[in-house]
C-alpha atoms as a PDB file:
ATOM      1  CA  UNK A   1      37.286 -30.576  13.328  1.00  0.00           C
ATOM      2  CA  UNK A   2      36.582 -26.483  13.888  1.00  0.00           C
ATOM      3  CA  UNK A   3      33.592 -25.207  14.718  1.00  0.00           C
ATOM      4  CA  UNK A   4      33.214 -23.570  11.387  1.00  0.00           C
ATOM      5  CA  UNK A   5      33.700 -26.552   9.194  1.00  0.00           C
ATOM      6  CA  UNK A   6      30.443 -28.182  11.588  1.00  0.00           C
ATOM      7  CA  UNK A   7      28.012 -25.527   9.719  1.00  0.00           C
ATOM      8  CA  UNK A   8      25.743 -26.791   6.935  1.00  0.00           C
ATOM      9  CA  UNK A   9      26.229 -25.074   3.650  1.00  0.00           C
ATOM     10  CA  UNK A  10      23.013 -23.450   3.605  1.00  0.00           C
ATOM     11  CA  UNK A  11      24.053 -21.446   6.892  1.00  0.00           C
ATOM     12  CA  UNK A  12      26.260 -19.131   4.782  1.00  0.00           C
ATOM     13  CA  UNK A  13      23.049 -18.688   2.471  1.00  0.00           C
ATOM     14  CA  UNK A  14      19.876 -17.941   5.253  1.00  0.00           C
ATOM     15  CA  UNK A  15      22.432 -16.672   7.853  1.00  0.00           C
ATOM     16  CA  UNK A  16      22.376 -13.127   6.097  1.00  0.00           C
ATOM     17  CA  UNK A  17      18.903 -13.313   4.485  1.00  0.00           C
ATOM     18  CA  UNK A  18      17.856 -14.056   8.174  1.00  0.00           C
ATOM     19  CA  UNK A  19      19.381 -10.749   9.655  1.00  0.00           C
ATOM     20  CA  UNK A  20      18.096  -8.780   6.328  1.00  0.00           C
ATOM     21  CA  UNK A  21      14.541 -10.279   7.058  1.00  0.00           C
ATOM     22  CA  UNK A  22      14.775  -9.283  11.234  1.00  0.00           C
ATOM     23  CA  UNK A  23      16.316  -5.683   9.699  1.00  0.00           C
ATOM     24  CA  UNK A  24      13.525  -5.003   7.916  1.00  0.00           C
ATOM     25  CA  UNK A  25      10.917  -6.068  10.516  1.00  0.00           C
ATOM     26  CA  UNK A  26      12.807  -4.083  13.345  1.00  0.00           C
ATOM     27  CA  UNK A  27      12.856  -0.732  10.530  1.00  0.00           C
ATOM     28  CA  UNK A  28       8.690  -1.542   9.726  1.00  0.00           C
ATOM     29  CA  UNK A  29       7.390  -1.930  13.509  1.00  0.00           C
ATOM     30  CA  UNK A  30       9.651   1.135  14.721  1.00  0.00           C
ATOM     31  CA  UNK A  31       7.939   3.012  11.851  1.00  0.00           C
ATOM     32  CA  UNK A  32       4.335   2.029  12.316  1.00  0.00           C
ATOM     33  CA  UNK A  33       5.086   2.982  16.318  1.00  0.00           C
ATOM     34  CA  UNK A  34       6.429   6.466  15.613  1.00  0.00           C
ATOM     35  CA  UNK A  35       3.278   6.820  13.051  1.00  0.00           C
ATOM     36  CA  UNK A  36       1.154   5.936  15.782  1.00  0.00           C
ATOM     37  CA  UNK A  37       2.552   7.796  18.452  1.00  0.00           C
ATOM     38  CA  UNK A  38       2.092  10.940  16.186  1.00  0.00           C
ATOM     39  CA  UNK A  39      -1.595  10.238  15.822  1.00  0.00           C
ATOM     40  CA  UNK A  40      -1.320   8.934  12.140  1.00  0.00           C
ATOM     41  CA  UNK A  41      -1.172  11.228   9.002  1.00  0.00           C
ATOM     42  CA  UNK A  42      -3.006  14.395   8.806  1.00  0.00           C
ATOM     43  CA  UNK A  43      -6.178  12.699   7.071  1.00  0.00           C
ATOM     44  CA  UNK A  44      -6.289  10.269  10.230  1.00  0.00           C
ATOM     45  CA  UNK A  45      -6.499   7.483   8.082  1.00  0.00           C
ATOM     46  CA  UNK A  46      -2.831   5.208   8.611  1.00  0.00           C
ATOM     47  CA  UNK A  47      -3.756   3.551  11.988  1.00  0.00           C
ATOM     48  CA  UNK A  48      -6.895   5.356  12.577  1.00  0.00           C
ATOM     49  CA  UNK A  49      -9.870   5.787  12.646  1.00  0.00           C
ATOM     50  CA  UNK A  50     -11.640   7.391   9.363  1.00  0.00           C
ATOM     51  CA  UNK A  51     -13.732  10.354   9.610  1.00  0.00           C
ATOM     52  CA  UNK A  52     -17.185   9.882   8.667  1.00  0.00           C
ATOM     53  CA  UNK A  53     -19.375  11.491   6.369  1.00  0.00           C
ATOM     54  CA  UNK A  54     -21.276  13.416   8.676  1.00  0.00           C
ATOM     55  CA  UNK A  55     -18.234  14.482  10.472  1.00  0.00           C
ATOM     56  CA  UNK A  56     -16.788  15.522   7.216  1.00  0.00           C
ATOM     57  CA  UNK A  57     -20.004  17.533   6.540  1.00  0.00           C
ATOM     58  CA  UNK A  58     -19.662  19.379  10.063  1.00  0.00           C
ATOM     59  CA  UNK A  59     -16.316  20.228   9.426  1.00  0.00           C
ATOM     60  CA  UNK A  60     -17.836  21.973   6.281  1.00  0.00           C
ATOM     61  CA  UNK A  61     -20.420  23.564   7.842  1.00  0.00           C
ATOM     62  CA  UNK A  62     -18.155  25.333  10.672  1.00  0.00           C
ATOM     63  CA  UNK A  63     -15.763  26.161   8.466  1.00  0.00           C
ATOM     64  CA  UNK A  64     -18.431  28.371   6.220  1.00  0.00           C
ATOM     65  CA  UNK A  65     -18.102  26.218   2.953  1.00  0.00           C
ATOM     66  CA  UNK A  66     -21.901  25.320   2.838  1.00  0.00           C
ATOM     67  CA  UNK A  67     -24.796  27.266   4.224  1.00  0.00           C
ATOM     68  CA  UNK A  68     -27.541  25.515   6.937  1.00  0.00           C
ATOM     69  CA  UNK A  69     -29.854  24.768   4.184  1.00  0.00           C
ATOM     70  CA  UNK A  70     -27.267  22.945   2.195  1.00  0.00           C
ATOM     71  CA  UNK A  71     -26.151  21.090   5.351  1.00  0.00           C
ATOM     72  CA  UNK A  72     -29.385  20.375   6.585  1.00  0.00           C
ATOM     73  CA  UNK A  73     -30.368  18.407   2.867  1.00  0.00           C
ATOM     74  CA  UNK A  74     -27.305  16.411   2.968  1.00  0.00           C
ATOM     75  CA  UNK A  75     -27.151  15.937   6.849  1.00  0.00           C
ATOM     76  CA  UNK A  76     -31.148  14.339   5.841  1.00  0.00           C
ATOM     77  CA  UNK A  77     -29.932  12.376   2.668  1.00  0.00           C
ATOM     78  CA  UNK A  78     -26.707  10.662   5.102  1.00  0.00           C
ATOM     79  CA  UNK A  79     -29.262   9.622   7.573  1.00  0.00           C
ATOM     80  CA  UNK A  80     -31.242   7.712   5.305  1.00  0.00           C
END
């Protein structure tokens, strides 16, 4: 008797669905690394941290969008 003919018939079925399944985890973990390494998207949101309101709201305020009186009256309404 060969080797071959010892193999259960559902070998030639999960052999390949195996090596599909261990393809596709080897092609997701290499992408969330590489994702990671680069520090996430540009939001910071895909294996990151989220910014936070307040952050979000300094960000505004250095960048000129809102005046001090505007930030000030939401910086107040985010605390509470």
């Amino acid at each position: 008797m060969q080797p071959w003919e010892m193999m259960p018939w559902y070998g030639m079925v999960f052999g390949p669905i195996m090596m599909i399944i261990w393809l596709v985890i080897v092609i997701v973990v290499a992408a969330v690394v590489i994702r990671w390494l680069q520090g996430g998207t540009v939001e910071g949101t895909f294996l990151g941290r989220k910014k936070h309101a307040l952050e979000i709201l300094e960000e505004r305020f250095a960048k000129g969008e809102i005046d001090k009186d505007e930030f000030e009256e939401k910086k107040r309404l985010l605390s509470e």
